[in-house]
Protein backbone atom coordinates (compact mmCIF):
# COMPACT_ATOMS: atom_id res chain seq x y z
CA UNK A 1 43.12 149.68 93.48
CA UNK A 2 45.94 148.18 92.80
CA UNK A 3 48.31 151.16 91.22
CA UNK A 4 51.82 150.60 91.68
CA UNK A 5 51.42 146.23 91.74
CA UNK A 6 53.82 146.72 88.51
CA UNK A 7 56.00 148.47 90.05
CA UNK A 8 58.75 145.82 90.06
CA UNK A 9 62.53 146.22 90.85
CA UNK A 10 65.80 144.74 91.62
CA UNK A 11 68.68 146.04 93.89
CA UNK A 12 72.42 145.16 92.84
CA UNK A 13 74.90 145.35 95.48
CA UNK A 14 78.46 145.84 94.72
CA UNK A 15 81.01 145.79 97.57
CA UNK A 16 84.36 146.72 97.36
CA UNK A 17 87.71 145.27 99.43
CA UNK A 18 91.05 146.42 99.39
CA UNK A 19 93.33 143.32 100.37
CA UNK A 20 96.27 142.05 98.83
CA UNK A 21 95.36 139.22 97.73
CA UNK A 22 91.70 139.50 97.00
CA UNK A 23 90.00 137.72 94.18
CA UNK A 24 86.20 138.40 92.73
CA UNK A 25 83.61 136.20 94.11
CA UNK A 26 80.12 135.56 92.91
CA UNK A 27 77.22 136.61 95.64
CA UNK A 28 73.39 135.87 95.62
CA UNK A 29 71.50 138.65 95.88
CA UNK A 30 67.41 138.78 95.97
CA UNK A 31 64.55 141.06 93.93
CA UNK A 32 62.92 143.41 95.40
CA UNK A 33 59.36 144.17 94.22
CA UNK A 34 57.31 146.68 95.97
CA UNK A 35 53.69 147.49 95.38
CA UNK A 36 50.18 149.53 96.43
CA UNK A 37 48.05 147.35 97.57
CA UNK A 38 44.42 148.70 97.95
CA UNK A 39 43.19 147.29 101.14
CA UNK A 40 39.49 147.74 99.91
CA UNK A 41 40.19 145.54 97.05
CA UNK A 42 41.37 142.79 99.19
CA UNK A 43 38.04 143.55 101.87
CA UNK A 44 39.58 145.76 103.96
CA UNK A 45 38.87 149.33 105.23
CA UNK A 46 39.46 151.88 102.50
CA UNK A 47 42.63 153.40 104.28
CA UNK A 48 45.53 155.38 103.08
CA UNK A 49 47.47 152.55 100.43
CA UNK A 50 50.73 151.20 102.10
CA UNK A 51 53.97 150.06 100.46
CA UNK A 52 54.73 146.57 100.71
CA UNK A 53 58.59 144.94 100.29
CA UNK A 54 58.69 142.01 98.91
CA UNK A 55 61.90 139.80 98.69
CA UNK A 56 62.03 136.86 96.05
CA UNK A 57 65.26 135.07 95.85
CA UNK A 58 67.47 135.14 92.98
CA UNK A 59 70.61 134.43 91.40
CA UNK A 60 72.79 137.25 89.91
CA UNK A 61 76.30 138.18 89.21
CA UNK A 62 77.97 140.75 90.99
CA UNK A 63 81.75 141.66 91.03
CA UNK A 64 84.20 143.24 93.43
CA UNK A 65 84.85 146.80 93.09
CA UNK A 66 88.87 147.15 93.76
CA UNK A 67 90.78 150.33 93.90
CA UNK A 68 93.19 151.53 91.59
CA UNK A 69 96.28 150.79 94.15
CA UNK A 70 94.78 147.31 94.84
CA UNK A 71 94.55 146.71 90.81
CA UNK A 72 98.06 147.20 90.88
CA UNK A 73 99.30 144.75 93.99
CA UNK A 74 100.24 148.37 95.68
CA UNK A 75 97.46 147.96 98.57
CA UNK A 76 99.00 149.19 101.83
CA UNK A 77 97.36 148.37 105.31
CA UNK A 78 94.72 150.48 106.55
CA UNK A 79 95.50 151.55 110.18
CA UNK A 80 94.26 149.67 113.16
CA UNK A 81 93.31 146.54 110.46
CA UNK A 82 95.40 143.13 110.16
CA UNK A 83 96.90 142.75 107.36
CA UNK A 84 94.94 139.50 105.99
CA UNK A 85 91.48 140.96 107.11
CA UNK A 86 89.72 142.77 104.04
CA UNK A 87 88.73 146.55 104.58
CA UNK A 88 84.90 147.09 103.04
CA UNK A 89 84.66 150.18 100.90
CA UNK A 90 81.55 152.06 100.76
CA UNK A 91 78.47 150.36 98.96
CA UNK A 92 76.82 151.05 96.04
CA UNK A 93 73.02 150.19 95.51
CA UNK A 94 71.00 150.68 92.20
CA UNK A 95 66.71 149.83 91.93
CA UNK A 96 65.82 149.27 88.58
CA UNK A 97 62.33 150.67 88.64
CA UNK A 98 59.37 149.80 86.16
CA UNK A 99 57.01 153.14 86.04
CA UNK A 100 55.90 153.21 82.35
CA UNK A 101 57.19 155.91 79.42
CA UNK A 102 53.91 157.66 80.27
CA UNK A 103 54.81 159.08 83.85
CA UNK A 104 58.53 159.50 83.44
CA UNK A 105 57.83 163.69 83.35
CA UNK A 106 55.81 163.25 85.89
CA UNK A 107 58.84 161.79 88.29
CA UNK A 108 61.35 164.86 86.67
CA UNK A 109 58.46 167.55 87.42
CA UNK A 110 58.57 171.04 85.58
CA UNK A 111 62.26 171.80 84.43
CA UNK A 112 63.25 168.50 86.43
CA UNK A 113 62.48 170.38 90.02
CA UNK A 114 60.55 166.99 91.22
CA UNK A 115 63.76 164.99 90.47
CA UNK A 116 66.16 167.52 91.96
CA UNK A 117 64.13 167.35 94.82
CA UNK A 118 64.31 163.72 95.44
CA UNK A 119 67.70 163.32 94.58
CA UNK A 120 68.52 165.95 96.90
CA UNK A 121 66.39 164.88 100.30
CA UNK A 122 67.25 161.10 99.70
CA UNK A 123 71.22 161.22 98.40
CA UNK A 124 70.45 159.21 95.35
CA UNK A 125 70.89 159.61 91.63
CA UNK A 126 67.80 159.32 89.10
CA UNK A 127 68.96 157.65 85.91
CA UNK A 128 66.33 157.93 82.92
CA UNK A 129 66.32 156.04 79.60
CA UNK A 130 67.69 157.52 76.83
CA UNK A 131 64.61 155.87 74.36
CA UNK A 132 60.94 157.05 75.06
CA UNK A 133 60.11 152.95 74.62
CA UNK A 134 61.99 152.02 77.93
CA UNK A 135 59.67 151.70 81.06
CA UNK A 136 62.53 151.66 83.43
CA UNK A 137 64.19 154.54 85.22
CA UNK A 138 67.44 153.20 87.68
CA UNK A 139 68.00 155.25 91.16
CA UNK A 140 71.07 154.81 92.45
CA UNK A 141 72.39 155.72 95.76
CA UNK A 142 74.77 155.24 98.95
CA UNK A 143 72.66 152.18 100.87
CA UNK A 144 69.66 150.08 100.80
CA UNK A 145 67.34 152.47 102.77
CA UNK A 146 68.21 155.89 100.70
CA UNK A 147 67.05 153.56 97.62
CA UNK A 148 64.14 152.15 99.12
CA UNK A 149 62.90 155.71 100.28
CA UNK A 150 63.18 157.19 97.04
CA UNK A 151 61.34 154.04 95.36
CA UNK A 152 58.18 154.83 97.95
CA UNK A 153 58.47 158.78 97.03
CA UNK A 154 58.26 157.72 93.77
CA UNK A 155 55.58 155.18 94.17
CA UNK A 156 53.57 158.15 96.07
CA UNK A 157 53.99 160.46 92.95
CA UNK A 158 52.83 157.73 90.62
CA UNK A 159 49.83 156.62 92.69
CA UNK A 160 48.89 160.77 93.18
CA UNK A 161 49.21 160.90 89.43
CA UNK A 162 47.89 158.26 88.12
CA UNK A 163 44.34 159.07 90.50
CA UNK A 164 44.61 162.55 88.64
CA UNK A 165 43.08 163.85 85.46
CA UNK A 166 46.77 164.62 84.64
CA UNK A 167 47.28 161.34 83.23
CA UNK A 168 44.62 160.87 80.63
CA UNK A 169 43.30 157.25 79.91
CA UNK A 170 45.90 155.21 77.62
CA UNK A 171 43.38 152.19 76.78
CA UNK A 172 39.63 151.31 76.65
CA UNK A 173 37.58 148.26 76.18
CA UNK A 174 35.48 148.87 72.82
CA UNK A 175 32.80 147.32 70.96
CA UNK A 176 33.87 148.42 67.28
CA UNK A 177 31.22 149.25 65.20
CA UNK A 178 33.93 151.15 62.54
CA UNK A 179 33.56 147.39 60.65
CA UNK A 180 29.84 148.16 58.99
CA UNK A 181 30.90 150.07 55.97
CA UNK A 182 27.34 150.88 54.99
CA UNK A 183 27.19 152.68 58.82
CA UNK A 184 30.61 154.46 58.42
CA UNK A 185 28.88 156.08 55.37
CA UNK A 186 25.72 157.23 56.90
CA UNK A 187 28.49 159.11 59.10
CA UNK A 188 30.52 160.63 56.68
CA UNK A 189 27.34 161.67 54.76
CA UNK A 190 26.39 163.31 58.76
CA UNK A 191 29.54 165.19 58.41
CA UNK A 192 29.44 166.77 54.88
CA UNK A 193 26.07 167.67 55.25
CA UNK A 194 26.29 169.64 58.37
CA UNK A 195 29.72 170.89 57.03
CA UNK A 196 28.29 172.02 54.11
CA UNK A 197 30.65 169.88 51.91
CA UNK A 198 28.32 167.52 50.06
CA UNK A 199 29.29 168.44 46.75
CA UNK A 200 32.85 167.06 47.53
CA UNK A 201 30.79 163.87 46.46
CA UNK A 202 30.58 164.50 43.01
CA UNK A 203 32.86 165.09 40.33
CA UNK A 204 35.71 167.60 40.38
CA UNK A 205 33.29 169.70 37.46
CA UNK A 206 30.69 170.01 39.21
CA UNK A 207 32.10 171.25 42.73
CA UNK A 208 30.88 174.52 43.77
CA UNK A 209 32.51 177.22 46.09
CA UNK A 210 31.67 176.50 50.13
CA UNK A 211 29.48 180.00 51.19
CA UNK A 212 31.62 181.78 53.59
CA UNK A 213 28.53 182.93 55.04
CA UNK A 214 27.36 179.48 56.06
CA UNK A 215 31.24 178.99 57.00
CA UNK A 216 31.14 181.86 59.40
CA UNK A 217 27.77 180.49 60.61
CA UNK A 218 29.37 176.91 61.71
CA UNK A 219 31.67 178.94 63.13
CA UNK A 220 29.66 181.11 65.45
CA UNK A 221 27.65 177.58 66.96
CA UNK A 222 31.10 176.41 67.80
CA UNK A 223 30.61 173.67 65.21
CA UNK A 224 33.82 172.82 63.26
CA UNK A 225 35.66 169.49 61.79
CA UNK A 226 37.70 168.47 64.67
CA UNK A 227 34.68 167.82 67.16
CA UNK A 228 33.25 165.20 64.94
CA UNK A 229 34.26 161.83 65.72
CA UNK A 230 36.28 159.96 62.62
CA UNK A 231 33.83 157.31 61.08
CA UNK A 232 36.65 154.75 60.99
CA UNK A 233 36.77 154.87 64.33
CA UNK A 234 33.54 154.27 65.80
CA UNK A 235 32.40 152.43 68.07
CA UNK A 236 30.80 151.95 71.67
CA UNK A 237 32.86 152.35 75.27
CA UNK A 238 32.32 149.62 77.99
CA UNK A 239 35.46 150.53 80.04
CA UNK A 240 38.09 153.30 80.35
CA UNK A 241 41.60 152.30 81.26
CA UNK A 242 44.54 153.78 82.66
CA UNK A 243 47.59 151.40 81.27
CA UNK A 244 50.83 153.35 82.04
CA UNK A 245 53.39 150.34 81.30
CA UNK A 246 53.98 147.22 79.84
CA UNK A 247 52.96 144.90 82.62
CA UNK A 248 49.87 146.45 83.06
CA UNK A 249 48.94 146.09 79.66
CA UNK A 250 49.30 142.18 79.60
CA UNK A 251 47.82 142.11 82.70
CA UNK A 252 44.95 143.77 80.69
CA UNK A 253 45.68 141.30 78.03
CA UNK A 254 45.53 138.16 80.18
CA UNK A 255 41.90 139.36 81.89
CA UNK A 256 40.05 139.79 78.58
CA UNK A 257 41.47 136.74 77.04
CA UNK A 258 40.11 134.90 80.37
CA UNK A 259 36.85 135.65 80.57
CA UNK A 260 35.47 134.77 76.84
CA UNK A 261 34.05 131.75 78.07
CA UNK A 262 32.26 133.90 80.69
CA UNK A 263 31.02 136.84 77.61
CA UNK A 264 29.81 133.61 75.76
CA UNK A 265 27.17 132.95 78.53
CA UNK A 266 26.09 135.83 79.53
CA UNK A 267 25.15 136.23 75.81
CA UNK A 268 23.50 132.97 76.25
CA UNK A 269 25.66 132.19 73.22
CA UNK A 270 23.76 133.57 70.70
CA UNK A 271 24.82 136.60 67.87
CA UNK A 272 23.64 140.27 69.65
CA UNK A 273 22.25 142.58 67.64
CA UNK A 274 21.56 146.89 68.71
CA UNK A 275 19.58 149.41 66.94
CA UNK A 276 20.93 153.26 66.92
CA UNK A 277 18.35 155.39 66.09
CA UNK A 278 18.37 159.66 67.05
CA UNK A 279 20.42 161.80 68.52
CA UNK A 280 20.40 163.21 72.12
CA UNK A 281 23.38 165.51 74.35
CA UNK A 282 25.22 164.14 76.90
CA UNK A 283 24.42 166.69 79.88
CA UNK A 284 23.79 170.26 79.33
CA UNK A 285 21.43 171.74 76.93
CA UNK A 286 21.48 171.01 73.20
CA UNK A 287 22.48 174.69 72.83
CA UNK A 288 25.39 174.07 75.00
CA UNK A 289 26.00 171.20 74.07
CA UNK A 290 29.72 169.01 74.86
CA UNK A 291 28.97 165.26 73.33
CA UNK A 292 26.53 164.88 71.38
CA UNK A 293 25.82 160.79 70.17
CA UNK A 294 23.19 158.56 69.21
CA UNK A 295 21.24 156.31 71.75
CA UNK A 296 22.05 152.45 71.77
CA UNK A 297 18.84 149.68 72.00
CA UNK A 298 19.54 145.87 71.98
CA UNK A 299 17.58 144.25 69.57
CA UNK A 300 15.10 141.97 71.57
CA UNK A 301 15.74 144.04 74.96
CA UNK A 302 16.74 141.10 77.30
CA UNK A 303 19.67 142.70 79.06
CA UNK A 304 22.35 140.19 77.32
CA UNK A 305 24.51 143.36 76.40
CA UNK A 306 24.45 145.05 79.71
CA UNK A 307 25.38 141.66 81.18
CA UNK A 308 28.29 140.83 79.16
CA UNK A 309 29.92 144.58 80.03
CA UNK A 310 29.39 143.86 83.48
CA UNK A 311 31.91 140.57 83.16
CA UNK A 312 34.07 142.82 81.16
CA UNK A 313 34.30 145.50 83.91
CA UNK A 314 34.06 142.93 86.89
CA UNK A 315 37.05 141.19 85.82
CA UNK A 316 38.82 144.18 85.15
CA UNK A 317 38.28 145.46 88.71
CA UNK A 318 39.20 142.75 90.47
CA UNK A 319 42.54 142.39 88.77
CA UNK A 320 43.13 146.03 90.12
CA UNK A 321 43.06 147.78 86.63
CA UNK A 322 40.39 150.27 87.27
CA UNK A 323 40.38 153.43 89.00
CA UNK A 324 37.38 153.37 92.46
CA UNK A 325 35.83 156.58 90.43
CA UNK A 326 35.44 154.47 87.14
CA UNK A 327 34.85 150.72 88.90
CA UNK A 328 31.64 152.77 91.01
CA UNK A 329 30.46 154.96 87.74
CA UNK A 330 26.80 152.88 86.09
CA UNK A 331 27.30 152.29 82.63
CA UNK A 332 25.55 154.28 80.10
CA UNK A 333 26.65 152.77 76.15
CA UNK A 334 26.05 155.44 73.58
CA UNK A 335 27.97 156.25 70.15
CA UNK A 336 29.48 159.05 70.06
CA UNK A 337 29.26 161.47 67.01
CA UNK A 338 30.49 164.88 68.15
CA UNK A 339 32.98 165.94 71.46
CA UNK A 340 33.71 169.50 72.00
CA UNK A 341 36.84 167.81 73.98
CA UNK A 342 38.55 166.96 70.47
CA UNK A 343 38.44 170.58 69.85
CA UNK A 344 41.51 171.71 67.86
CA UNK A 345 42.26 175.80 68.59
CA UNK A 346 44.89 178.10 67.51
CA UNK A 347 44.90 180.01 70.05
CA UNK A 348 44.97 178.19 73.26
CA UNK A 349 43.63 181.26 75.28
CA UNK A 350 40.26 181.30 73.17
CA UNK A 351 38.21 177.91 75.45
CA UNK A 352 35.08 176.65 73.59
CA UNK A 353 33.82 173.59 75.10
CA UNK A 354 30.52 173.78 73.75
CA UNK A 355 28.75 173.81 70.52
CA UNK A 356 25.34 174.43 69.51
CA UNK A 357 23.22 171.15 68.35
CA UNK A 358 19.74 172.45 68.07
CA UNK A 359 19.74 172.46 64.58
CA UNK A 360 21.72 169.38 64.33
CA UNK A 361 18.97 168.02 66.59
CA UNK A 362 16.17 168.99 64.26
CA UNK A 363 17.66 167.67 61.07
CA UNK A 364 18.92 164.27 62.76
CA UNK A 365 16.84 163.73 66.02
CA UNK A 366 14.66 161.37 64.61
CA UNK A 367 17.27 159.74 62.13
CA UNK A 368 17.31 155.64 61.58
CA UNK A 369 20.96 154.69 61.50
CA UNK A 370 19.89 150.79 61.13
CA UNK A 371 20.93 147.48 62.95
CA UNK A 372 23.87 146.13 63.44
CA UNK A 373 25.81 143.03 65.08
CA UNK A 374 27.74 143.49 68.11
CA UNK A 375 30.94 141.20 66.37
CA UNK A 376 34.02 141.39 68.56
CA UNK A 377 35.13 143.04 71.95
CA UNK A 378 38.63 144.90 71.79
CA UNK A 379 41.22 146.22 74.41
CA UNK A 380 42.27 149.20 72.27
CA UNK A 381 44.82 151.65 72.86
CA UNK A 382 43.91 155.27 72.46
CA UNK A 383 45.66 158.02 70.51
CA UNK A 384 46.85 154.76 68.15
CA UNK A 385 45.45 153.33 64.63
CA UNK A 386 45.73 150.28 62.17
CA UNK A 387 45.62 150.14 58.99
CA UNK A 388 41.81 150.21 58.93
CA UNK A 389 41.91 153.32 60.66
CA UNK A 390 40.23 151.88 64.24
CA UNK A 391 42.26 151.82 67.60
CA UNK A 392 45.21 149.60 67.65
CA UNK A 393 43.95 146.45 68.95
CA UNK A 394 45.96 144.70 71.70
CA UNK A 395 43.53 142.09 72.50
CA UNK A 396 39.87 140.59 71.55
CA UNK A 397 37.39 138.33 71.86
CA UNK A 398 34.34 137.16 69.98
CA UNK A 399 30.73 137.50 70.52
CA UNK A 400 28.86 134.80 69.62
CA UNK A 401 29.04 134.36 65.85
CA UNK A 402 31.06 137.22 65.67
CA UNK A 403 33.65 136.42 62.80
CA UNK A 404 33.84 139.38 60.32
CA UNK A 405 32.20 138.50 57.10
């Protein structure tokens, strides 16, 4: 797994000289770029990931650094020096580092004790953007190796983190299903019902008082709004994603736009259709219940669906954008109606991560939620919505006759 190959930076040197009749000059300097590289990705043994320097030449503009006596034709002549041979001042060296917005706390630690630290062991200075939209944080220190040692220790954090549940999944690839009205109704209508709101439905006359008994009831089986999933947003999961900056995201980009042609044919180029019909629990016991969603069949049964997520996730793993636990996990596609995970609580001491389904189960367990075409594969970002109320989309491709009507 590739996780720091974004991880791109560039090292300005400034030099100073104190001579009397010094002028600026231009230099060429090179980019540095260092990355993870996962040897298992690239067929090797599955070994600790090593740091790699890369050097790419480059053009930049640097100028001397001339102290205030030298400024003002006062230079005198350092001891044991000629007097037309320049004296080189100490050097300065700053790494422009790409991490992503996302792990930026992650490099200052609790109350900035992670930063301290590195700043302390390494001599350099940690510089962090003043907008949360910047990607970049700049380390600055006394030489070339200081820098450079304090780019790996931050490459270590980011690779320890980003293998973590600590940093939560930024992106997924989706199959939206939010785009049948007529289904996001039969959910809304799975909502009220359960939540005891169906008169809501009717006219403003006619609406009755909720029974606090049957709110107290809902309440005791763990079963309240904020573990239903919003109707506008659902939809079925081929991939999760970890996307913690920019480059990684087109990168993302670039690998769905690439393999349409390759989608097309393992659909054998013809429109998909899936049935969703009952309900069943994901793990656990229906009276313990943490997801709850409604099973997924492909209308014909000849595999094309299962075959078009596997080019999905194939590509996606060999450009190095999935985590080894999610590349090696079998995929299981199922809607999902009700997570215990999106559980909103006022008091953060008082954990429920269960509910109790077993009379959702009877009610709904045998319920027809119809067909539906499979129209449009997204890369969506998580935690963000458009207008229509679905995950931003950042990139997508069609299934075969999949133009929304």
């Amino acid at each position: 797994m590739l996780t720091c190959r974004s991880l791109f930076f560039r090292i300005d040197r400034v030099v100073g000289f104190t001579s009397r009749c010094l002028k600026s000059k231009q230099e060429r300097f090179r980019i540095m770029s260092f990355f993870r590289r996962n040897s298992a990705m690239d067929g090797g043994s599955k070994k600790e990931n090593m740091v790699n320097l890369v050097w790419r030449p480059i053009s930049t503009h640097s100028s001397s650094v001339v102290d205030s006596e030298a400024a003002e034709g006062q230079c005198s002549k350092p001891s044991g020096v000629s007097e037309r041979a320049p004296v080189v001042s100490s050097a300065k060296h700053s790494v422009s580092l790409e991490v992503g917005a996302s792990l930026m706390k992650f490099i200052k630690g609790k109350e900035g004790t992670t930063q301290m630290k590195i700043e302390e062991e390494m001599g350099v200075k940690i510089i962090f953007p003043s907008s949360r939209n910047e990607d970049h944080i700049i380390i600055e220190g006394g030489s070339v190796d200081c820098v450079t040692k304090a780019s790996e220790r931050i490459a270590t954090i980011i690779h320890e983190v980003v293998k973590s549940p600590t940093l939560d999944y930024s992106h997924f690839v989706s199959l939206p299903l939010a785009i049948h009205p007529e289904l996001v109704a039969k959910l809304v209508n799975f909502q009220n019902s359960i939540l005891g709101n169906n008169s809501l439905a009717g006219d403003k006359q006619d609406v009755q008082p909720v029974d606090e008994t049957r709110l107290y009831t809902l309440a005791e089986l763990g079963i309240e709004k904020s573990i239903f999933i919003k109707p506008s947003t659902f939809h079925l999961t081929v991939l999760m994603l970890k996307l913690w900056n920019k480059d990684r995201v087109n990168a993302a980009r670039d690998v769905l736009k690439s393999i349409s042609p390759s989608v097309m044919d393992a659909l054998d180029n013809r429109p998909l259709f899936i049935r969703l019909k009952g309900l069943d629990c994901m793990r656990g016991s229906l009276a313990k219940a943490r997801v709850l969603y409604i099973p997924v069949e492909e209308i014909g049964d000849e595999g094309r669906l299962l075959r078009a997520c596997k080019v999905i996730t194939d590509a996606f793993v060999k450009a190095g954008l999935v985590l080894e636990k999610d590349a090696n996990q079998s995929l299981k596609l199922h809607a999902t109606v009700m997570n215990a995970r999106h559980r909103k609580r006022k008091d953060k001491r008082k954990k429920m991560d269960t509910f109790d389904a077993r009379e959702i189960h009877k009610q709904f367990g045998t319920e027809d939620w119809g067909e539906y075409r499979i129209q449009e594969v997204h890369l969506s970002q998580r935690f963000v919505f458009d207008q229509s109320g679905y995950y931003r989309c950042c990139a997508s491709i069609p299934f075969p006759g999949g133009h929304r009507d």
